[in-house]
PDB file of N, CA and C in Angstrom:
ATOM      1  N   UNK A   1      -0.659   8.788 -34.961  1.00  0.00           N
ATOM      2  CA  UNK A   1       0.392   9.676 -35.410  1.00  0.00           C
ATOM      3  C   UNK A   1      -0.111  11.105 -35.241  1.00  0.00           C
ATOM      4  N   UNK A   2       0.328  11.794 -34.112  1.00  0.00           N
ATOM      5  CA  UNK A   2      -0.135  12.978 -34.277  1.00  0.00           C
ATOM      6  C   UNK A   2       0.447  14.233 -35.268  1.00  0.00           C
ATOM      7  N   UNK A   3       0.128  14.647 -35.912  1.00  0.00           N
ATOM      8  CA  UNK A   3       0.909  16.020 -36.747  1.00  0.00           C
ATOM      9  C   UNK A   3       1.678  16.931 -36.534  1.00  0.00           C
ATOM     10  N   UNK A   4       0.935  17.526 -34.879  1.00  0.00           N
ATOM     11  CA  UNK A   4       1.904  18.712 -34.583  1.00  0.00           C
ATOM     12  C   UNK A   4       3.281  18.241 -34.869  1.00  0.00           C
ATOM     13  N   UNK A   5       3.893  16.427 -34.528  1.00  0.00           N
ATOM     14  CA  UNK A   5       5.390  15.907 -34.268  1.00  0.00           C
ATOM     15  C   UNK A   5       6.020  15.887 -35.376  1.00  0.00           C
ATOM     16  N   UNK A   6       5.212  16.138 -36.377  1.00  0.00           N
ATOM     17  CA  UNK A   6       5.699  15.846 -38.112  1.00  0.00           C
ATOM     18  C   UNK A   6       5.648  17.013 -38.835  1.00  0.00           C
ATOM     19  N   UNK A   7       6.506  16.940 -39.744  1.00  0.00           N
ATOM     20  CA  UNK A   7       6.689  17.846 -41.259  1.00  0.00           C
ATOM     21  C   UNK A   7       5.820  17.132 -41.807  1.00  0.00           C
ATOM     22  N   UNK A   8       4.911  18.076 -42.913  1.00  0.00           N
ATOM     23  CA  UNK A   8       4.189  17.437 -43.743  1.00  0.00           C
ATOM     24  C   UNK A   8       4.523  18.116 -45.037  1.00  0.00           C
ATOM     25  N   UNK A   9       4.746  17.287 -45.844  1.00  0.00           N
ATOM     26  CA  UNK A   9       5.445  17.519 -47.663  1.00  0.00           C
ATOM     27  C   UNK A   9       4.504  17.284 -48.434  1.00  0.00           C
ATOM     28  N   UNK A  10       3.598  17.819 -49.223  1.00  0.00           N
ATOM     29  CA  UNK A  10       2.712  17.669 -50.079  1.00  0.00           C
ATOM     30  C   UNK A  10       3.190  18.120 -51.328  1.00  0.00           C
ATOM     31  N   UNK A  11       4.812  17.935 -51.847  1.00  0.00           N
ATOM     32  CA  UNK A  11       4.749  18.803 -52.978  1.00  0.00           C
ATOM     33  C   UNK A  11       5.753  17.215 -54.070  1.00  0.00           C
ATOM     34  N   UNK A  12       5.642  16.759 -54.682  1.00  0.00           N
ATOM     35  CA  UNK A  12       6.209  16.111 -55.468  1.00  0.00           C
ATOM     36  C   UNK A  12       7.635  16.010 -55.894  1.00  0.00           C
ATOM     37  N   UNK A  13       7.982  17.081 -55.885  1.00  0.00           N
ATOM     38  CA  UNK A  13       9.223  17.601 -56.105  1.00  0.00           C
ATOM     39  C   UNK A  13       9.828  17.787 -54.762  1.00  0.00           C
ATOM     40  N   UNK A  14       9.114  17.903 -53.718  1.00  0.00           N
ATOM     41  CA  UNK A  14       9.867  18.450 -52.597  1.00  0.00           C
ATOM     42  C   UNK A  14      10.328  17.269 -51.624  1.00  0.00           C
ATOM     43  N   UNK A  15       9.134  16.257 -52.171  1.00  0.00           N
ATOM     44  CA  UNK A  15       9.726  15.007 -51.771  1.00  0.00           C
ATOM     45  C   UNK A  15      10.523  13.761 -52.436  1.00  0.00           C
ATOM     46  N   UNK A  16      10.673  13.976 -53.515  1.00  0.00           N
ATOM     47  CA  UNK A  16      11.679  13.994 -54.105  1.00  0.00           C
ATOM     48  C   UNK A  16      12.932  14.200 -54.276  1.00  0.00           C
ATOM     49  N   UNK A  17      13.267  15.692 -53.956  1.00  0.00           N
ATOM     50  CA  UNK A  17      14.722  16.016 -53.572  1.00  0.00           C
ATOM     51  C   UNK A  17      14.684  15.973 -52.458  1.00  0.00           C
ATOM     52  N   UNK A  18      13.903  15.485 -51.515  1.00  0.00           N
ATOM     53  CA  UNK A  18      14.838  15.131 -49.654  1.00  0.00           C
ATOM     54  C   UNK A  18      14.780  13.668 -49.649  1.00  0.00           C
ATOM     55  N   UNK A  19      13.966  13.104 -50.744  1.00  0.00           N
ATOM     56  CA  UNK A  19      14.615  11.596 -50.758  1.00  0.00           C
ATOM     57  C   UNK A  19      15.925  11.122 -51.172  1.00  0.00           C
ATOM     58  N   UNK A  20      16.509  11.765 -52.706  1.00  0.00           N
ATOM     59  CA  UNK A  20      17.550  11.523 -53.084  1.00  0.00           C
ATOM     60  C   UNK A  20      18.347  12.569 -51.912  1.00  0.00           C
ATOM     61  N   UNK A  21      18.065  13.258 -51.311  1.00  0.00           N
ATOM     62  CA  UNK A  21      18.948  13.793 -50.187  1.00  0.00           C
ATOM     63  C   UNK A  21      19.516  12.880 -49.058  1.00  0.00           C
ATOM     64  N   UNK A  22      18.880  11.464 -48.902  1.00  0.00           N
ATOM     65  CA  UNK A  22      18.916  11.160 -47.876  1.00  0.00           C
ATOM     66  C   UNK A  22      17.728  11.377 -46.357  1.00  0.00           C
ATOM     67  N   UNK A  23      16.957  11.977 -46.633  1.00  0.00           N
ATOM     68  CA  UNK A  23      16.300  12.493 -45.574  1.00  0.00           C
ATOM     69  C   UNK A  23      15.145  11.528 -44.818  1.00  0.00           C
ATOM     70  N   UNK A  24      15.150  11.158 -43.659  1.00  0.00           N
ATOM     71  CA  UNK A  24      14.353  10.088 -42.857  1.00  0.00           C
ATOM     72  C   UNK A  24      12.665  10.612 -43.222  1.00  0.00           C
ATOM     73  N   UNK A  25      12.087   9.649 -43.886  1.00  0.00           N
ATOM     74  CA  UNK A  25      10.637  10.023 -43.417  1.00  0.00           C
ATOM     75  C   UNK A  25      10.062   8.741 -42.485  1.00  0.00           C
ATOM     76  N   UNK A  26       8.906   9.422 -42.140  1.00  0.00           N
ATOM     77  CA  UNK A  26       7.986   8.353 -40.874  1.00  0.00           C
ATOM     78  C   UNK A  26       7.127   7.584 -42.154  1.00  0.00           C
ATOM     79  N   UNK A  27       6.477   8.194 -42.306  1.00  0.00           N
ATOM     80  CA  UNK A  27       5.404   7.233 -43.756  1.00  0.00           C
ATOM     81  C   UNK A  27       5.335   8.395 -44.725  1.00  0.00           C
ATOM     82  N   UNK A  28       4.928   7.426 -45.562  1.00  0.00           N
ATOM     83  CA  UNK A  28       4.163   8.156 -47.057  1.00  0.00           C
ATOM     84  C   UNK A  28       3.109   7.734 -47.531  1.00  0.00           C
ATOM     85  N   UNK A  29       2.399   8.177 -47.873  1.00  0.00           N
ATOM     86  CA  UNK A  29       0.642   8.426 -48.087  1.00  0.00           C
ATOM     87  C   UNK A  29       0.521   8.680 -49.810  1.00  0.00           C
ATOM     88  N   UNK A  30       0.144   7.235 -50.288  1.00  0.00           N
ATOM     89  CA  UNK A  30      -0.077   7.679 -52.082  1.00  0.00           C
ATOM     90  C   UNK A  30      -1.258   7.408 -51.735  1.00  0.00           C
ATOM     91  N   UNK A  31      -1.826   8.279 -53.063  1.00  0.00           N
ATOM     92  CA  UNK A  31      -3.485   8.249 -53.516  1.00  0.00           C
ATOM     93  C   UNK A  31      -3.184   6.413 -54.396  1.00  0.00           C
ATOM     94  N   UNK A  32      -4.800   5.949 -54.177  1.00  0.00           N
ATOM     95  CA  UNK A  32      -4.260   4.522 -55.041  1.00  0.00           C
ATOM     96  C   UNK A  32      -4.428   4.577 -56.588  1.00  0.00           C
ATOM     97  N   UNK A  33      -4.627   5.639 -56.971  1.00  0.00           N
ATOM     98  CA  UNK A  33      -4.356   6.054 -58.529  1.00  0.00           C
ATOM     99  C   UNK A  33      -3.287   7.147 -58.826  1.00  0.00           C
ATOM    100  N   UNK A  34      -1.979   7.013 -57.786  1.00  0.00           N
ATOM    101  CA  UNK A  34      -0.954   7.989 -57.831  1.00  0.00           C
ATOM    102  C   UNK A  34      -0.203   7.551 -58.966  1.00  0.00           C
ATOM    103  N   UNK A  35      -0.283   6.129 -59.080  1.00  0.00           N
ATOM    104  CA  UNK A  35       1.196   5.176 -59.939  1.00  0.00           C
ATOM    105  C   UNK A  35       1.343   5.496 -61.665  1.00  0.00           C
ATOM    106  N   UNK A  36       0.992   6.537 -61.884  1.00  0.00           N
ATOM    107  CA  UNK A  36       0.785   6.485 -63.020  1.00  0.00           C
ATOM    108  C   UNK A  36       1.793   7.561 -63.880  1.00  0.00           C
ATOM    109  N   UNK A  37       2.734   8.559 -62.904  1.00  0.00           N
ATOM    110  CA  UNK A  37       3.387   8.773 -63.598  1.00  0.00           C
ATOM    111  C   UNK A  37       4.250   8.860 -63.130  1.00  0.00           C
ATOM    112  N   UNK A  38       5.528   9.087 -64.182  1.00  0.00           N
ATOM    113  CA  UNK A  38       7.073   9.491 -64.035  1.00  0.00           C
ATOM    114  C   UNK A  38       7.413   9.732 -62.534  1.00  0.00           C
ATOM    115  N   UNK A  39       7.116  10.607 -62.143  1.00  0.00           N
ATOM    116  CA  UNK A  39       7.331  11.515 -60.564  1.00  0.00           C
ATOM    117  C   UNK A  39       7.084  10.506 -59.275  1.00  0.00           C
ATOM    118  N   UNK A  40       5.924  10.600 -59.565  1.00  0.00           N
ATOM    119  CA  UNK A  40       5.511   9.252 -58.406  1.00  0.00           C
ATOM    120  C   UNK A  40       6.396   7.957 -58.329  1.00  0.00           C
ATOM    121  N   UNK A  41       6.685   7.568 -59.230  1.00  0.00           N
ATOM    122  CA  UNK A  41       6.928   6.156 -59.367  1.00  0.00           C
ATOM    123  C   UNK A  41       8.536   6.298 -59.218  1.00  0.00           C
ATOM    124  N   UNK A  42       9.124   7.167 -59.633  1.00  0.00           N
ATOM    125  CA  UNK A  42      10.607   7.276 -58.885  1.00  0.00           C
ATOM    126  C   UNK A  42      10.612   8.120 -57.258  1.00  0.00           C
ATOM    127  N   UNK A  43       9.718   8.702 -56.730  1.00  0.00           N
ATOM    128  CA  UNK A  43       9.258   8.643 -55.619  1.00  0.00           C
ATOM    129  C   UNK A  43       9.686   7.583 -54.893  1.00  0.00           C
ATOM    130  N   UNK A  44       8.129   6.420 -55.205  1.00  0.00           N
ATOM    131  CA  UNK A  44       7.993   5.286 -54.631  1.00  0.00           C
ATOM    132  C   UNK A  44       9.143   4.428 -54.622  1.00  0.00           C
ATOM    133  N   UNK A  45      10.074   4.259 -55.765  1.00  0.00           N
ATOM    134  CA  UNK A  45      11.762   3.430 -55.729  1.00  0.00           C
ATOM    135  C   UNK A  45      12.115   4.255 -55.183  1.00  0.00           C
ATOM    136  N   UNK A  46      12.169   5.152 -54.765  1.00  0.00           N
ATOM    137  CA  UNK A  46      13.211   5.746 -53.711  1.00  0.00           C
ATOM    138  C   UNK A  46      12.926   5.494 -52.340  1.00  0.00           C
ATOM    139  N   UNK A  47      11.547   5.457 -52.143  1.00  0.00           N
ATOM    140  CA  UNK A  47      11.085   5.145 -50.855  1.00  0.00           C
ATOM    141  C   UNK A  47      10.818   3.643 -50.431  1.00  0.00           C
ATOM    142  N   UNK A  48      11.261   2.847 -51.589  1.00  0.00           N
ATOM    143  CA  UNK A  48      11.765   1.412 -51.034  1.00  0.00           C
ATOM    144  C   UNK A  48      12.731   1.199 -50.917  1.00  0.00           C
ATOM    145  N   UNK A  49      13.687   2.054 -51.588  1.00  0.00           N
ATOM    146  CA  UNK A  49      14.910   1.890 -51.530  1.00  0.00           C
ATOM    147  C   UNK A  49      15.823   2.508 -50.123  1.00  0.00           C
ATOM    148  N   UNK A  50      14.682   3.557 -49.531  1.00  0.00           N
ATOM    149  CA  UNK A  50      15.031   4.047 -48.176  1.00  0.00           C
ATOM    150  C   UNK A  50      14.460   3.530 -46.960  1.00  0.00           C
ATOM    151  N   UNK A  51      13.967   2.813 -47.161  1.00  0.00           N
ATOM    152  CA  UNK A  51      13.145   1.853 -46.401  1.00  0.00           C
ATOM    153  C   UNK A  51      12.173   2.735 -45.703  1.00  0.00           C
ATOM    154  N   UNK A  52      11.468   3.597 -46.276  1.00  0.00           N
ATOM    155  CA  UNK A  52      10.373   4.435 -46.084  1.00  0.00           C
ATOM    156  C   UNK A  52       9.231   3.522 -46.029  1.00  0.00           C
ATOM    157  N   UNK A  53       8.247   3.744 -45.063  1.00  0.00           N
ATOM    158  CA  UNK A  53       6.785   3.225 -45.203  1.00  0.00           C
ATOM    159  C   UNK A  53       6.008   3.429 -45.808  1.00  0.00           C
ATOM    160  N   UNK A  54       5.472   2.510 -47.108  1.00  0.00           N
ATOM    161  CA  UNK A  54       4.244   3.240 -48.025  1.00  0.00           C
ATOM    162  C   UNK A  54       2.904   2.811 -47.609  1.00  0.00           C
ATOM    163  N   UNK A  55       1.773   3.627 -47.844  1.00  0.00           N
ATOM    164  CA  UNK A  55       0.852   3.425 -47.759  1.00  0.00           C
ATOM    165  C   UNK A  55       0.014   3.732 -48.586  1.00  0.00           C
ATOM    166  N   UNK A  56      -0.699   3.150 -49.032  1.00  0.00           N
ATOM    167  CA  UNK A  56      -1.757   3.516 -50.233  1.00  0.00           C
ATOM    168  C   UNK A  56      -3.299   3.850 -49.915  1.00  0.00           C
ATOM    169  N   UNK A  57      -3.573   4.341 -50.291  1.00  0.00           N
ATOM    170  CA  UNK A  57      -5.113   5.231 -49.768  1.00  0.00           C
ATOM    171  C   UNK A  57      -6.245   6.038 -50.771  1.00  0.00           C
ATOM    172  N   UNK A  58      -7.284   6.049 -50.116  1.00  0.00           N
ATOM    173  CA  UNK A  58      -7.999   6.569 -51.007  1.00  0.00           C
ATOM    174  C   UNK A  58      -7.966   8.094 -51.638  1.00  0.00           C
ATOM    175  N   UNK A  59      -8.217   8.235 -52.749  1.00  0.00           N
ATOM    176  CA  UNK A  59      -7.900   9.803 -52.918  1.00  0.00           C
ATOM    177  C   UNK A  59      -8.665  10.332 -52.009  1.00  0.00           C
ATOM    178  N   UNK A  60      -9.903   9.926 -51.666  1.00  0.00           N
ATOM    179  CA  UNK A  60     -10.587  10.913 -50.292  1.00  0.00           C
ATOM    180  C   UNK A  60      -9.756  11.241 -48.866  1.00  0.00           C
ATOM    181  N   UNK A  61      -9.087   9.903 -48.676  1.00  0.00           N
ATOM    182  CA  UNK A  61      -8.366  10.302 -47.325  1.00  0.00           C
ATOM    183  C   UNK A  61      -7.226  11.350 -47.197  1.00  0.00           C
ATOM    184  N   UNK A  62      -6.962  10.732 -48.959  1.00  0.00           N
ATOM    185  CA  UNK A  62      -5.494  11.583 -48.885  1.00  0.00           C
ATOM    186  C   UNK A  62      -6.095  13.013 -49.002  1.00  0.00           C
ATOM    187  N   UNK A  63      -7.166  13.480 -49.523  1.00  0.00           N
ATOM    188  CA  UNK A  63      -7.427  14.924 -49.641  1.00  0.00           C
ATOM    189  C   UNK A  63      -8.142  15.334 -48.644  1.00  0.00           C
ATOM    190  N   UNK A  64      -8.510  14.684 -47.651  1.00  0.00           N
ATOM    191  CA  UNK A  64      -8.694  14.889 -45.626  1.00  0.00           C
ATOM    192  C   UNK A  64      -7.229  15.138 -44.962  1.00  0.00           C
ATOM    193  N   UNK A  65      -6.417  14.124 -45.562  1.00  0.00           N
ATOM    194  CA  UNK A  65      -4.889  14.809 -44.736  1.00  0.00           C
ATOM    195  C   UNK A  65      -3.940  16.113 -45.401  1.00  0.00           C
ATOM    196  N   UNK A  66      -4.582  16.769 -46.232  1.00  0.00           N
ATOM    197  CA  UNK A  66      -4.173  17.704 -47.165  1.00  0.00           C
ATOM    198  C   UNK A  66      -3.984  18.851 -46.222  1.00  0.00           C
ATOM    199  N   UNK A  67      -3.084  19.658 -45.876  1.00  0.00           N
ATOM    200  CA  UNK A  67      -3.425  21.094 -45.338  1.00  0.00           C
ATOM    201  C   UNK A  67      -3.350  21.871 -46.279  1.00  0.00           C
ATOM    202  N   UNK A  68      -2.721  21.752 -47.616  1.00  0.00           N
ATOM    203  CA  UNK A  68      -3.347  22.653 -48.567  1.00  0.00           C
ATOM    204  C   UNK A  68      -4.291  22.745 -49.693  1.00  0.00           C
ATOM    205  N   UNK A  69      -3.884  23.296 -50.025  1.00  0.00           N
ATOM    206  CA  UNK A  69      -5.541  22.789 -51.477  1.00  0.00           C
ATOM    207  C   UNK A  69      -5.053  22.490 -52.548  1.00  0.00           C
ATOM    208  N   UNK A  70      -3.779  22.278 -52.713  1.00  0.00           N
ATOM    209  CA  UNK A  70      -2.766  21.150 -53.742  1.00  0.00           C
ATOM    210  C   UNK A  70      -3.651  20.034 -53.586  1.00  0.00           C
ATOM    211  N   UNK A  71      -3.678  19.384 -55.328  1.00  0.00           N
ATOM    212  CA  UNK A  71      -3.919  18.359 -55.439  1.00  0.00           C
ATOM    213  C   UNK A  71      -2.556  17.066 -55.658  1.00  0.00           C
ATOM    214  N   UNK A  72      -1.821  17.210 -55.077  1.00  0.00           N
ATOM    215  CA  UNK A  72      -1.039  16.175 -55.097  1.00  0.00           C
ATOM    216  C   UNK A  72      -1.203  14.717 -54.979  1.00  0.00           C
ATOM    217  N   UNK A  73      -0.883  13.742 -55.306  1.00  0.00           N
ATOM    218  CA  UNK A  73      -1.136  12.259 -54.998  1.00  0.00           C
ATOM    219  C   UNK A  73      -0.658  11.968 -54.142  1.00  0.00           C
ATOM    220  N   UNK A  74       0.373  12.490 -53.106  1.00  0.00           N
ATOM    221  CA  UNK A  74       1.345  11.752 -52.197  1.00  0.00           C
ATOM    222  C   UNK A  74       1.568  12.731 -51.055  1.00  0.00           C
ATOM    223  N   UNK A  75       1.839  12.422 -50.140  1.00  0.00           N
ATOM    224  CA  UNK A  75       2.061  13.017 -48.933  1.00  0.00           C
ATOM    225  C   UNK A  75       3.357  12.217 -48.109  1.00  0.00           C
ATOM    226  N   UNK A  76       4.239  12.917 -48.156  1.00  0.00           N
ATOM    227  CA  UNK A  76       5.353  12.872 -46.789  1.00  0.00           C
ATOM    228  C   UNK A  76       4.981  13.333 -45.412  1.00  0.00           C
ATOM    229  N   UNK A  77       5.583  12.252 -44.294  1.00  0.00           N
ATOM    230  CA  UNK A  77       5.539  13.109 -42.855  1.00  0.00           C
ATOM    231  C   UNK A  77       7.272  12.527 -42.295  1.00  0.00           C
ATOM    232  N   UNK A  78       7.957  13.841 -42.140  1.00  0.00           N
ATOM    233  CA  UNK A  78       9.075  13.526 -41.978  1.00  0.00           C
ATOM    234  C   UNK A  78       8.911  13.533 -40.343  1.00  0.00           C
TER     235      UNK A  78
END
């Protein structure tokens, strides 16, 4: 998957409202200690419910695919 082809969403909220928007993503990237709150976890039902790809990962990887220095648990690539 190269990046330049993708949007990358690192913000909780931001992926959030383009899910209940309707909006196509390619995958999603949780840390495997993301599930723990409120945000995430209606995230994740939304992204089964959109037939989004989840993937679960280590917090190390996910903070290698980070371009910012947000600590977020989850990552979108639209």
């Amino acid at each position: 998957m190269s990046r330049s082809k993708f949007i990358q969403i690192e913000s909780k909220n931001a992926l959030l409202e383009l899910l209940k928007e309707g909006r196509e993503f390619d995958k999603i990237f949780v840390a495997s200690n993301a599930f723990k709150d409120e945000k995430s976890k209606e995230i994740l039902q939304l992204a089964g419910k959109n037939k989004v790809s989840v993937e679960k990962v280590s917090r190390r990887t996910l903070n290698r695919k980070l371009r910012s220095s947000s600590s977020e648990s989850i990552i979108g690539y639209m």
